[in-house]
Each structure stands twice: as structure tokens, then as C-alpha cells.
Protein backbone atom coordinates (compact mmCIF):
# COMPACT_ATOMS: atom_id res chain seq x y z
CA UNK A 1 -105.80 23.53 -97.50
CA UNK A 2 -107.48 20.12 -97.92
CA UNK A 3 -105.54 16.96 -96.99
CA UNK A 4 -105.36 15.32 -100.89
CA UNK A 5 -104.11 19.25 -101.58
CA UNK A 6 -100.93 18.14 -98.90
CA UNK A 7 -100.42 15.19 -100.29
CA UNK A 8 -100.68 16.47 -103.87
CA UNK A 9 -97.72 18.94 -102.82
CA UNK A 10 -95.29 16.44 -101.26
CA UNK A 11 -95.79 13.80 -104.24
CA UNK A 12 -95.34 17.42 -106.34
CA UNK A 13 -92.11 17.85 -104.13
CA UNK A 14 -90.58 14.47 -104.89
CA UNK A 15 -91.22 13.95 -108.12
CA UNK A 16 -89.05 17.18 -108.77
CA UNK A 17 -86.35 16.52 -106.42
CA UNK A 18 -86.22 12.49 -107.96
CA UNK A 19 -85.44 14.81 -111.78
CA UNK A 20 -82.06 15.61 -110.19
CA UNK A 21 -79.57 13.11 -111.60
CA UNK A 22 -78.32 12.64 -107.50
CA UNK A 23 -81.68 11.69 -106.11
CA UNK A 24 -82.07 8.04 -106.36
CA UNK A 25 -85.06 7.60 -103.99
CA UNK A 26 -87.17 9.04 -101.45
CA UNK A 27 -90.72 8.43 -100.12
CA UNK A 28 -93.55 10.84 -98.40
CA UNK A 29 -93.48 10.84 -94.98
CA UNK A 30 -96.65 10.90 -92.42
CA UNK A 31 -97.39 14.31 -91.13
CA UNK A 32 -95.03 15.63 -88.64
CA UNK A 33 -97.19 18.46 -86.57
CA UNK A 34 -99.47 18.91 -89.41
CA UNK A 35 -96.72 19.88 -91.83
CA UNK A 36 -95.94 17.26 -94.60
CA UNK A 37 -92.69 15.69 -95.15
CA UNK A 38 -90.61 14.43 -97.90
CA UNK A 39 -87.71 11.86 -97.69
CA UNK A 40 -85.03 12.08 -100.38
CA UNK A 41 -82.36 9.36 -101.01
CA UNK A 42 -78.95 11.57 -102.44
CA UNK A 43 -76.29 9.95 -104.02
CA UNK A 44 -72.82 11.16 -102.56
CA UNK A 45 -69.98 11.62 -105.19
CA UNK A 46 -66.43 10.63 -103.19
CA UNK A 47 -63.33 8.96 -104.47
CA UNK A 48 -63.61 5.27 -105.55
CA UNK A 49 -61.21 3.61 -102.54
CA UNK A 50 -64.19 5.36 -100.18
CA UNK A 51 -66.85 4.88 -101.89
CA UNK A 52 -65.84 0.47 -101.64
CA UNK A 53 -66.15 1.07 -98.01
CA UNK A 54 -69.76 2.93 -98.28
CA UNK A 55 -68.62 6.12 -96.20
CA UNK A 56 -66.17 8.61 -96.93
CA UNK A 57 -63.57 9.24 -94.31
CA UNK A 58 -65.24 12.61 -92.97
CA UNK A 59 -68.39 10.20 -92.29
CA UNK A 60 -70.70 11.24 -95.27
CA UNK A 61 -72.37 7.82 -96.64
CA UNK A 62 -72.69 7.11 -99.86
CA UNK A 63 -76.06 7.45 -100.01
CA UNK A 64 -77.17 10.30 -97.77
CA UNK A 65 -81.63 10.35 -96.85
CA UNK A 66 -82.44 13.72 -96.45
CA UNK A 67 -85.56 15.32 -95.02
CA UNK A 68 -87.67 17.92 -96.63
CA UNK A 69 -89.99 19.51 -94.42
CA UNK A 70 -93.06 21.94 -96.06
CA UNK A 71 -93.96 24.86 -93.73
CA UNK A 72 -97.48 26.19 -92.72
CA UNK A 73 -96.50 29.19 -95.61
CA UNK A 74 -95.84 26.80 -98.93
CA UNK A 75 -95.25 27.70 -101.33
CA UNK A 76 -94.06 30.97 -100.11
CA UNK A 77 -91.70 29.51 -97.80
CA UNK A 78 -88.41 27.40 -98.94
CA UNK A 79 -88.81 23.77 -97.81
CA UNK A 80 -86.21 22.66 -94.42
CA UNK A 81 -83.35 20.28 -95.20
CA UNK A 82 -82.64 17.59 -92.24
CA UNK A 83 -79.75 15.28 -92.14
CA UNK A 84 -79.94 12.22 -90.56
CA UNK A 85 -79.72 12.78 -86.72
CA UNK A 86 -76.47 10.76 -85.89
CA UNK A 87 -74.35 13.08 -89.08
CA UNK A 88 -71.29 14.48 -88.43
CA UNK A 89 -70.75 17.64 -86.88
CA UNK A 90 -67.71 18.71 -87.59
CA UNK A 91 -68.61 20.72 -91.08
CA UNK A 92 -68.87 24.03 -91.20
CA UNK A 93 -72.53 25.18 -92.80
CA UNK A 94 -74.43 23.75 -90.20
CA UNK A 95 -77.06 25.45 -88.86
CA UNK A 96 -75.86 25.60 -84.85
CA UNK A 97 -78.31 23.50 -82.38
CA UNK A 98 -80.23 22.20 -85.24
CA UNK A 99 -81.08 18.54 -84.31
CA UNK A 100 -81.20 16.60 -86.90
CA UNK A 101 -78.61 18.72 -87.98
CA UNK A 102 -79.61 21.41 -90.89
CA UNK A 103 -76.94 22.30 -93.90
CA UNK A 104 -76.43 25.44 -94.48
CA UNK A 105 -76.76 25.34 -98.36
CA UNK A 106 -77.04 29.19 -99.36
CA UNK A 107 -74.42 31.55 -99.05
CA UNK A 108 -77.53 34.13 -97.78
CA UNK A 109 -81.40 33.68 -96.97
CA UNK A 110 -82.39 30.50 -98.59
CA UNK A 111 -86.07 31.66 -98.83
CA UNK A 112 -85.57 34.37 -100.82
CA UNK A 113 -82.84 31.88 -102.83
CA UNK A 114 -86.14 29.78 -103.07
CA UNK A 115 -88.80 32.69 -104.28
CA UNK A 116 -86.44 34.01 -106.74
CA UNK A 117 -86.90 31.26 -109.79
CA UNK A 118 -90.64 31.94 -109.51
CA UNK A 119 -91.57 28.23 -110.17
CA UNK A 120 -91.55 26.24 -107.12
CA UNK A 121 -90.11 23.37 -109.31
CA UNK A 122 -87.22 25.15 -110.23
CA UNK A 123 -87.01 26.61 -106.47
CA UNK A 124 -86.97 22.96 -105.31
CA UNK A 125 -84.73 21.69 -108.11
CA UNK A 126 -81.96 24.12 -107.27
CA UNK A 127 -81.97 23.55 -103.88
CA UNK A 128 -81.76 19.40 -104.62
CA UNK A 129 -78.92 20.71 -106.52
CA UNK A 130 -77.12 22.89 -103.63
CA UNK A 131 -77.85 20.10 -101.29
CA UNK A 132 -75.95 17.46 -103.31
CA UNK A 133 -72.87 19.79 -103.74
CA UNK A 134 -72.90 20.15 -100.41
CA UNK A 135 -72.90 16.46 -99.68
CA UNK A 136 -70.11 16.17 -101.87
CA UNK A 137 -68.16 18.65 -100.89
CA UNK A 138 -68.37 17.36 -96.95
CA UNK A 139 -67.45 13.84 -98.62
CA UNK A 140 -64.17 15.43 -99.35
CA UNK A 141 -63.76 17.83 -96.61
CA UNK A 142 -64.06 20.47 -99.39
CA UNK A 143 -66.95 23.04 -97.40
CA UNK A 144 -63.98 25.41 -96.45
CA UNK A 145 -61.93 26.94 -99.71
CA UNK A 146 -58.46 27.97 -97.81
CA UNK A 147 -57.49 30.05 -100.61
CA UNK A 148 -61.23 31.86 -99.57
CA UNK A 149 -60.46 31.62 -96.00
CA UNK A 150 -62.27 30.12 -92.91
CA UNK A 151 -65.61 30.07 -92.97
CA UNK A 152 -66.12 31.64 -88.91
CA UNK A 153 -69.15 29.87 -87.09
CA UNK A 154 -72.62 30.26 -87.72
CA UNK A 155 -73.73 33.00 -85.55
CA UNK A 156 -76.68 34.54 -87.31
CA UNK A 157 -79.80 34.01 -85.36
CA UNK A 158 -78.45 34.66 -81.63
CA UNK A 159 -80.85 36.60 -79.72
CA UNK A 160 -77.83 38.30 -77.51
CA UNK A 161 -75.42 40.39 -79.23
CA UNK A 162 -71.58 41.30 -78.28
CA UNK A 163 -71.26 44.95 -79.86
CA UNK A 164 -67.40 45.52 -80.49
CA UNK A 165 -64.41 47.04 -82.67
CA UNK A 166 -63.28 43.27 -83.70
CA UNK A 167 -59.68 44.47 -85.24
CA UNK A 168 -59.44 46.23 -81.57
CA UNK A 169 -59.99 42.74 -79.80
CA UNK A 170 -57.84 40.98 -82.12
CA UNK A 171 -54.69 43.50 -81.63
CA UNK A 172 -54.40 42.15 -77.80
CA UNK A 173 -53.73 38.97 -79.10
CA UNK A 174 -50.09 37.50 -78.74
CA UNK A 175 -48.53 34.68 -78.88
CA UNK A 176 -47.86 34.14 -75.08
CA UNK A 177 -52.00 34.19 -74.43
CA UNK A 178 -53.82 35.78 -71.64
CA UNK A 179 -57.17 38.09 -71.13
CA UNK A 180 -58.09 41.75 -70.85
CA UNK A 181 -61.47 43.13 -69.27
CA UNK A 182 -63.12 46.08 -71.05
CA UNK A 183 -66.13 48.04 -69.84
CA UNK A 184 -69.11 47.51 -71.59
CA UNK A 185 -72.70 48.45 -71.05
CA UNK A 186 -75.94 46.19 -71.61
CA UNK A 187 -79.69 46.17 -72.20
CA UNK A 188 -81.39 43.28 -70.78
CA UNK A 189 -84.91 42.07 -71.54
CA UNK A 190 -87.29 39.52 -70.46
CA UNK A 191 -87.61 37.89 -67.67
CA UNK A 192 -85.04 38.52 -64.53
CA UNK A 193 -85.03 34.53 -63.43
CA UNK A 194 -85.56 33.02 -66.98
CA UNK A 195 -82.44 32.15 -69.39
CA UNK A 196 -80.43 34.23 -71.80
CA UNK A 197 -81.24 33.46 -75.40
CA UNK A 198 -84.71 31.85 -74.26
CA UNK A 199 -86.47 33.74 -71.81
CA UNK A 200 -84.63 36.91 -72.13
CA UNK A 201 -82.07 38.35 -74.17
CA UNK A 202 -79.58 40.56 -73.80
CA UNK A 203 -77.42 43.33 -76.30
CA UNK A 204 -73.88 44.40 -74.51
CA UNK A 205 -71.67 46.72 -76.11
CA UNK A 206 -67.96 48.04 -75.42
CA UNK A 207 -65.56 50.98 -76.57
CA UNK A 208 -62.36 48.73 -75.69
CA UNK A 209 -61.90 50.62 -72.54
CA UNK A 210 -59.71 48.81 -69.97
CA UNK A 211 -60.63 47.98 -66.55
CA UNK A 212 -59.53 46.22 -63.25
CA UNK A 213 -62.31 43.60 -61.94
CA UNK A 214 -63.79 45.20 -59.04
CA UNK A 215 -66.58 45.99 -56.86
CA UNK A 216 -65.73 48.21 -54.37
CA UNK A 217 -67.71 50.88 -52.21
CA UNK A 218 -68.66 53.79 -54.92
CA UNK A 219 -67.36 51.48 -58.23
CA UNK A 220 -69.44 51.22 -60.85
CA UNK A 221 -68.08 48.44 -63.06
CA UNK A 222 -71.32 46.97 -62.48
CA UNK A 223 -75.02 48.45 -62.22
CA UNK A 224 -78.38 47.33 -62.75
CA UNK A 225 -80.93 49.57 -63.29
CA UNK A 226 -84.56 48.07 -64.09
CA UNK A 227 -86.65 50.48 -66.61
CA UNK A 228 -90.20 49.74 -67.32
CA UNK A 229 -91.63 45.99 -67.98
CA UNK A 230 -88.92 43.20 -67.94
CA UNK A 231 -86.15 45.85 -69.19
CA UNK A 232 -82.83 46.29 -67.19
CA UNK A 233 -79.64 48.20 -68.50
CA UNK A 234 -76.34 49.15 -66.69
CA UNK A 235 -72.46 48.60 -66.77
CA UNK A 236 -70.62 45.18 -67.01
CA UNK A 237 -67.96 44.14 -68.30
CA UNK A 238 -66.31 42.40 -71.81
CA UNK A 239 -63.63 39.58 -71.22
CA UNK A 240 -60.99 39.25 -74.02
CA UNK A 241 -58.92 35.70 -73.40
CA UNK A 242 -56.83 34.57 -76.49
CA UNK A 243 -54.83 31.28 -76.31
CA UNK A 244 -51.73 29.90 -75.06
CA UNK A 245 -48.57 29.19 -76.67
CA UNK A 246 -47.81 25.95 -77.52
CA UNK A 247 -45.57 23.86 -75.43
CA UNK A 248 -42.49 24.41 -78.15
CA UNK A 249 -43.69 28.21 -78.35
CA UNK A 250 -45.53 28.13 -81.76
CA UNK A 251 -48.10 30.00 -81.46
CA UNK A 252 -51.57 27.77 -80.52
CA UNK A 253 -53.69 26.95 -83.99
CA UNK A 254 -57.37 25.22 -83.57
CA UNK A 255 -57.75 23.63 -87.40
CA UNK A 256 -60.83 21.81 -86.46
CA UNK A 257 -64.58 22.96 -87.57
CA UNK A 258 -66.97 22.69 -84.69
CA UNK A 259 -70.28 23.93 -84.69
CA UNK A 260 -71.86 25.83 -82.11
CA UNK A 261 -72.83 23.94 -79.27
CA UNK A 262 -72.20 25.86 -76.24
CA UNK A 263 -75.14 25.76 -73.44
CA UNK A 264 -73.57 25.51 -70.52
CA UNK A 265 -70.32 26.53 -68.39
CA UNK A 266 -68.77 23.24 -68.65
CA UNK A 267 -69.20 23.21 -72.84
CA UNK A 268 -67.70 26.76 -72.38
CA UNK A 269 -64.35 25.67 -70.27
CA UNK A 270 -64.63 22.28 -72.56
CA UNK A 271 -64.72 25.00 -75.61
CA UNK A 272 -61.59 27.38 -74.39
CA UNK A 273 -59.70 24.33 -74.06
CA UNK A 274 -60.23 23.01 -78.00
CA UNK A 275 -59.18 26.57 -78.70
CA UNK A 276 -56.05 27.26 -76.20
CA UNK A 277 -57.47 29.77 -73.68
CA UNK A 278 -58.69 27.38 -70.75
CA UNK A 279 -56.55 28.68 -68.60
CA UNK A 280 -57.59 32.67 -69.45
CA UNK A 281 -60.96 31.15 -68.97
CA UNK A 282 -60.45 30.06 -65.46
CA UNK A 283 -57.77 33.01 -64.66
CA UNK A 284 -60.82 35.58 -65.43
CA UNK A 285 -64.00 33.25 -63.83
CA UNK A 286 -61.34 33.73 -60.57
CA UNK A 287 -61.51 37.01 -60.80
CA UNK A 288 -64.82 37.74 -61.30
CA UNK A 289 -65.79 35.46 -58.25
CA UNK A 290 -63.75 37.22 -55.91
CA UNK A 291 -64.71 41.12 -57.30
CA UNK A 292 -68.05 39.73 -56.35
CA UNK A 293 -67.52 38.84 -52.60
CA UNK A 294 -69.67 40.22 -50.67
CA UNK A 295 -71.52 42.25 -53.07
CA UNK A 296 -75.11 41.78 -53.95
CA UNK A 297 -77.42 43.14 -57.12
CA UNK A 298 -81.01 43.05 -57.35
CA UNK A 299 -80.89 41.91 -61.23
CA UNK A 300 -78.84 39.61 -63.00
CA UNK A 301 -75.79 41.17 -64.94
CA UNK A 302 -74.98 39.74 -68.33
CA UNK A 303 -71.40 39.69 -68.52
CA UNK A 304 -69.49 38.76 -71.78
CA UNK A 305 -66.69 36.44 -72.50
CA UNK A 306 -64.75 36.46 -76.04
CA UNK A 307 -62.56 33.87 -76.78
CA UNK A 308 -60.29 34.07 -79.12
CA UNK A 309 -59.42 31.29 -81.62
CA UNK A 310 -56.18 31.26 -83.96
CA UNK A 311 -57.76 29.76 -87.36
CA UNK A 312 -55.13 27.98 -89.82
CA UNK A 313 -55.57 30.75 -92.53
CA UNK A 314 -57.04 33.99 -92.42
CA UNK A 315 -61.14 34.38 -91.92
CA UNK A 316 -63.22 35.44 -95.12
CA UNK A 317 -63.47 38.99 -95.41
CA UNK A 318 -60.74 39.69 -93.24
CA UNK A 319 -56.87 39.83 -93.39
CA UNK A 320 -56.75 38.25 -89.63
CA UNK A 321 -56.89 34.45 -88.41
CA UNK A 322 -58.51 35.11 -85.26
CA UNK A 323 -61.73 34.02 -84.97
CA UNK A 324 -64.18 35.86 -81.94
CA UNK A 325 -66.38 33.66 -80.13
CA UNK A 326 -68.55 35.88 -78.00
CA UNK A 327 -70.63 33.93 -74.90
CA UNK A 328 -72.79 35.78 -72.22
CA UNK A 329 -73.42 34.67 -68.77
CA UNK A 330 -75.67 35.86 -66.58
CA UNK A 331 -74.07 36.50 -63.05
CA UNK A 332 -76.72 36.79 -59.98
CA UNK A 333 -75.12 38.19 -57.14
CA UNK A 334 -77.88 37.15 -54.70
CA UNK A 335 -78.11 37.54 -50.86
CA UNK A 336 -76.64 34.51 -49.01
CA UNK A 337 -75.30 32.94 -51.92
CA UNK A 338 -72.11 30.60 -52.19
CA UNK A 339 -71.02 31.23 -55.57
CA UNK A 340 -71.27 33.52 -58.50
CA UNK A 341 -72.28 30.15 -60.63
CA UNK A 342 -74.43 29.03 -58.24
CA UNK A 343 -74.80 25.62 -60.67
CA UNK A 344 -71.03 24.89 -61.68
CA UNK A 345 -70.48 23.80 -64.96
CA UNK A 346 -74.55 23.19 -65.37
CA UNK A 347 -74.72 26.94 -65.21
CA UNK A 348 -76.49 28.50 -68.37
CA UNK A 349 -74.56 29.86 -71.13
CA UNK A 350 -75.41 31.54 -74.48
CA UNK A 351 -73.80 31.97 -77.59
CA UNK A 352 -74.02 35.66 -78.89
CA UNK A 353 -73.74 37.01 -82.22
CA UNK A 354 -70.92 39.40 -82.84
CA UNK A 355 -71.72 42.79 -84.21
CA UNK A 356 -68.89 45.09 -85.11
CA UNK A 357 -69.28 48.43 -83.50
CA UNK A 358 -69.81 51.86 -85.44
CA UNK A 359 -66.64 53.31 -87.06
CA UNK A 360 -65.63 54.97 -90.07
CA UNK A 361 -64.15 51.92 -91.84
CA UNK A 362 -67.06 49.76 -91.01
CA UNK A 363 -69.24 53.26 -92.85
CA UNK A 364 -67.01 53.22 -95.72
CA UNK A 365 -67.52 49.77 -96.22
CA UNK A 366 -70.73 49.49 -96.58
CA UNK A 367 -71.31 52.98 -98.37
CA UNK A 368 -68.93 51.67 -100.51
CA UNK A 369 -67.05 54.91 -99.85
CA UNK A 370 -63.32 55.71 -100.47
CA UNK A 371 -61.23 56.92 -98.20
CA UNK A 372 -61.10 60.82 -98.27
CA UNK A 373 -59.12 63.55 -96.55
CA UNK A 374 -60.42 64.83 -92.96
CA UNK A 375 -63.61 67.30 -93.49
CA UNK A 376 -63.46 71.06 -91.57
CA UNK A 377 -67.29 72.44 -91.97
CA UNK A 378 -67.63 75.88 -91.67
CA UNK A 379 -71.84 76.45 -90.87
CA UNK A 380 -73.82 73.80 -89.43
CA UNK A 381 -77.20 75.22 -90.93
CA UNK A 382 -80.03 73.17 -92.78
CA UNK A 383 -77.33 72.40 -95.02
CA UNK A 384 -73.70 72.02 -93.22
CA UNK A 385 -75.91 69.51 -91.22
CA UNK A 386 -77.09 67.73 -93.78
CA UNK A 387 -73.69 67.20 -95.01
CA UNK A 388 -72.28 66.76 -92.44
CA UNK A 389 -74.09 63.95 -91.67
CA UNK A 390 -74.33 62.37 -94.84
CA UNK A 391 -70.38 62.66 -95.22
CA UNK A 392 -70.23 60.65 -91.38
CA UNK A 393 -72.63 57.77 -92.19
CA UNK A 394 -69.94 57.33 -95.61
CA UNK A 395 -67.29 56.89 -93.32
CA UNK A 396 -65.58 60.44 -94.10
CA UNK A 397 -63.66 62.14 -90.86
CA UNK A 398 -64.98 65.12 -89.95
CA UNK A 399 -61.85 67.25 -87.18
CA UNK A 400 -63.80 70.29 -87.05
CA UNK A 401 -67.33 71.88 -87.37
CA UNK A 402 -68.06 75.57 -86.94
CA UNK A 403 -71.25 78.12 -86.11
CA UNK A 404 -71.72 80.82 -83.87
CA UNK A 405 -75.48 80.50 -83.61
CA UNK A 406 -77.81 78.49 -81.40
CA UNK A 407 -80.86 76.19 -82.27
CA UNK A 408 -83.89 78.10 -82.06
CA UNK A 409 -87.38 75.95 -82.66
CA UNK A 410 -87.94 77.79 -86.34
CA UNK A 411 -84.61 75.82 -87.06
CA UNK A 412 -86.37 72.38 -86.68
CA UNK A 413 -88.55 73.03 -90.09
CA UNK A 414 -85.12 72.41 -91.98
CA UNK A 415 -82.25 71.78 -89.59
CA UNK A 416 -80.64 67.78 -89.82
CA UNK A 417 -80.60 67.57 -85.50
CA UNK A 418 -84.31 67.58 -84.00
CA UNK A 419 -86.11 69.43 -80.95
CA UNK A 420 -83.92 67.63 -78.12
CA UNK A 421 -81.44 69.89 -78.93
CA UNK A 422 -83.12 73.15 -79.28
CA UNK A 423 -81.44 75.74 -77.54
CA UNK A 424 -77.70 74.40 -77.82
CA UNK A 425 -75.13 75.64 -79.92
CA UNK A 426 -75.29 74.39 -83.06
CA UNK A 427 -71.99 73.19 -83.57
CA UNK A 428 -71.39 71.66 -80.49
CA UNK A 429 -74.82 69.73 -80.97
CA UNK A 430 -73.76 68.53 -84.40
CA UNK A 431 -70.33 67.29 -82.91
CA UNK A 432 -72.03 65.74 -80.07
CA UNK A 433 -73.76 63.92 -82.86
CA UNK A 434 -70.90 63.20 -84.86
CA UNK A 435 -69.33 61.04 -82.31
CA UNK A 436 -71.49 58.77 -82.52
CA UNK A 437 -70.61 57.74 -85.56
CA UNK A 438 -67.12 56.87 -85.02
């Protein structure tokens, strides 16, 4: 694309964002890495008595300049929004890390929001108009609806995952606080010295089994077992802490909006304490040190820590107020070492995304499935496996399946299981499968 073609599109850009009644201004911007840029000035609706005073009392100005960045794939790519870099971060739909910080102005993927006028004038027009609701709304402290519930952090993007039953981690907590360590399992890639969420990433994953911190002679709470390339899987462990009571023995409530900023083990024991479960935090850290004495792997271990934060009103889509905030650390027992966290509070943390593990109410809620009496199938054939399977990814219980014959390789033509399990029984290879789905 020619340079007057650039410039053409940025003038194009601001000349449709200035049509929105909100945009009083804006300019184009010199090229930032090749990619043009587009400066819009936003009016801020907000109640007269702040308004006088030029800034609302959540810190949103009165006029707001945004940035509008083009990427390398315009028109086929939804502009970026920038705030200005000293904003407020206290909102929720803020895009975590983002410096300057990024709103969060679609309720889903804001490219396809974008593509889906077909004009890129009303593509940019709408999103002039989301961004000025938004402003307005964080004017008035109005981004959460508590009727709608409490918008949970953004998580989205996180290369390492937490993989757990999130009602089953919510049931430990009480109101007198504390933590629980469950097995888990992990799969670890990149590279062994290089950090979590930028050099490597890592996917753990637990069944809410309980266990004692320890390393002894034989245990296997922890393993690490390289594969091929940069891969490494084995056991860890899951930390559950939930917070504190309060000093009059209400039960602890964090009512402030932060976004995610975690990188490091001080923001983490800086973050437990906003939410009540410092001293979980620091109980379970103690624990893990000492499990560790003495005992040396040749790969780091991603371990996971959850904490556990009692919103104000219940979280969207759920009945519950507790909100999970999943973290992974990598621990590196090395030879000759002092400590576990070998870097005290400078020691590397990463935020994880949160994905809810495999049962049959997580199946029925996305095969938008009712709930239906407990299945018995009687012949696991081409078809009994079929439906069988069908009937577990919709959530429906299946108690008891039933065949006296075996796999044979003929079977594999038609049959639902593949070759892996020719020559087993096929019902107990169908119910083996059927676990897995919860």
C-alpha cells in the first residue's frame, strides 16, 4: 500500500469517527512502526457538579483523547483503542497489561463486531459509539450492572491455563478462610529456563483430589518427565486459599475492580492481601518450601495457586460471589539452592486463565441439553456407541453399558471407539471412554 493510500485511510478514519455527535476533535498521528494512527478527542457525559471540576470523581476527564491504531490487515482488522497512559485502572473492561491501557468495548471479539456492518464506516462509527458509552459509563462508575452481577477479570488471552470443577473450589470456601492442596497434573512447553506466559507456557489440570504437601522417598506429588522438544508433563499440585474473616467475623468482601496486573511474587502476596487470603498465601508458600527440602528436579514444576475472592454480589453467569484467580509459579528445585523462590518477591509469576473442567452440567450447558434421567445401554455396537456418546457430550448420565463381545478390527469400519482399543471388551472400552466425559 502506497503512503498517500495510509494517509488517505486515517483522514478516511477521522472524518467518520468526528460524524459521532461525542467526537469533538482529533488529529492524524505520525506513523507508529509503520502502522498509522488516529487521535480522537471524546466528549465525556457526567453529572453537571463534575463536569465544573473537568474530571469525574472515578478520574474520567471531560474530554477523554483516544488513540486509534490501523493494523498491517485494514480493513480486515478492527482498529485498537488506547487511553491515555496515566487512566485509571480501576474499571473493569480493561484489557489486562495493556499499556496505554485498552477498553474493553465488546461484550465478544471486537473484530468480528467490526467486519459484521460490512462498511468500514459503519464498523468505525459503531465502535466511536461503544467507546463513548464506555467513557460514560466509567464517568459514573456504571461498567458493572449489580443487578447483572460482577463482571470477573479479564482472563482471556493467558497462555497458561488452570483446568478445574470451579463450583468444587468454591464449596471449600468458609467464612473462617484457609487453603486446601489438590493434585493436579501439567503439560509444560517451551523453554525449561525461560518464563511462564513468555517463553513457555504451561496447561495444569485437577480432579479436586486432596493431598498433604510432601516429597518424600517414593511420593509422587511431584514429577517431571521431559517428552520430545521443549515438552515436560508430570504431577503438581493446585492450591485453593480463600480469605479471612473479618476482624468483627463478617465474612471478608473485596468491592474494588482491579485489573490484572500480577507479574511477580510480591504483586501476588500484595494481591491475596486486597482480597483477604495473605495469610493462606504465606501459610501454603511455607509449606511448599519445606516439602521441598532437600529434594531436587531436573525441570521446573508449574505449580498453581487459586485465590479466592468474595465479590459484593454474585458473578455473571453464576449464582456464587466467589471470584477464582488462578496464578502459576514455576518452582526449580535445583542442586545447591537456598530457596524454592530463589528471587523473593522478584520471582516470576503468571496469571492463568481458568477453564472449567469436563462434567455433565458444563455438557448440558452448552448442548443446551435438559436434564434427563440416568441412561442403561444395552449393546455397545456401531450404534449403542454412537449413542452413547452423543448422549455423554449432551451432558446425559450414562450408570451402565452392556455387551458380551470384544472389538475385533472389522468393527473399526463402523464402531464409535477406534483401533487403540481393538481387542478389549466392548463395553468396558466404551465405559473407559465415558469417564472421560464426566
Amino acid at each position: 500500500m502506497a503512503a498517500d493510500d495510509e494517509a488517505s485511510a486515517a483522514d478516511h478514519v477521522l472524518r467518520v469517527a468526528l460524524r459521532h455527535s461525542e467526537c469533538v476533535g482529533g488529529e492524524v498521528l505520525e506513523l507508529e512502526h509503520g502502522l498509522e494512527r488516529v487521535r480522537i478527542d471524546m466528549n465525556v457525559e457526567m453529572p453537571l457538579d463534575m463536569k465544573a471540576d473537568g474530571v469525574s470523581s472515578s478520574g474520567v476527564r471531560t474530554c477523554e483523547s483516544v488513540v486509534l491504531k490501523l493494523p498491517a490487515s485494514w480493513p480486515w482488522q478492527s482498529p485498537g483503542f488506547y487511553l491515555r497512559e496515566d487512566f485509571p485502572r480501576h474499571f473493569p473492561h480493561l484489557m489486562p497489561f495493556s499499556m496505554p491501557p485498552r477498553p474493553c468495548l465488546i461484550d465478544g471479539d471486537q473484530d468480528e463486531f467490526f467486519l459484521q456492518f460490512g462498511l468500514v464506516d459503519y464498523g468505525v462509527f459503531h465502535l466511536v459509539d461503544q467507546l463513548a458509552v464506555w467513557l460514560r459509563k466509567a464517568a459514573i462508575n456504571d461498567l458493572i450492572d449489580p443487578e447483572q452481577g460482577w463482571e470477573p477479570m479479564l482472563r482471556r488471552d493467558y497462555r497458561d491455563i488452570v483446568e478445574l470443577d470451579a463450583e468444587h473450589a468454591r464449596s471449600l470456601v468458609d467464612r473462617k478462610g484457609g487453603w486446601a492442596v489438590w493434585k493436579g497434573k501439567y503439560y509444560r512447553r517451551g523453554d525449561p529456563s525461560g518464563l511462564l506466559g513468555v517463553d513457555a507456557e504451561a496447561w495444569l489440570s485437577s480432579d479436586g483430589e486432596r493431598t498433604p504437601l510432601k516429597t518424600s522417598e517414593g511420593d509422587d506429588t511431584f514429577t517431571a518427565s521431559p517428552m520430545r522438544g521443549d515438552m515436560c508433563v508430570g504431577n503438581t499440585v493446585v492450591a485453593i486459599i480463600w480469605p479471612d474473616k473479618n476482624s468483627d467475623g463478617s465474612a471478608f468482601v473485596h468491592s474494588t475492580y482491579m485489573p490484572e496486573d500480577v507479574e511477580t511474587l510480591g504483586h501476588l502476596r500484595a494481591r491475596a492481601e486486597e482480597v483477604g487470603c495473605a495469610r493462606g498465601l504465606d501459610a501454603f508458600l511455607s509449606n511448599l518450601e519445606r516439602s521441598f527440602a532437600g529434594f531436587v528436579l531436573p525441570a521446573p514444576i508449574p505449580v498453581a495457586v487459586i485465590l479466592c475472592a468474595r465479590r459484593p454480589v454474585h458473578l455473571i453467569g453464576t449464582e456464587s460471589d466467589i471470584e477464582l484467580l488462578p496464578y502459576v509459579i514455576d518452582v526449580r528445585a535445583e542442586q545447591g539452592r537456598q530457596t524454592l523462590f530463589v528471587q523473593g518477591n522478584d520471582e516470576p509469576v503468571s496469571p492463568a486463565a481458568h477453564y472449567q473442567s469436563i462434567s455433565a452440567s458444563l455438557l448440558r450447558s452448552l448442548s443446551g441439553s435438559p436434564v434427563q434421567p440416568p441412561l442403561v445401554m444395552l449393546g455397545c455396537g456401531s450404534v449403542g456407541s454412537k449413542l452413547a456418546l452423543h448422549a455423554a457430550r449432551s451432558g446425559q448420565d450414562i450408570v451402565c453399558v452392556s455387551d458380551k463381545s470384544g472389538l475385533r478390527p472389522h468393527n473399526m469400519a463402523r464402531h464409535a471407539l477406534g483401533p487403540s482399543h481393538v481387542p478389549s471388551s466392548k463395553a468396558e472400552a466404551l465405559a473407559k471412554e465415558l469417564e472421560g466425559f464426566g
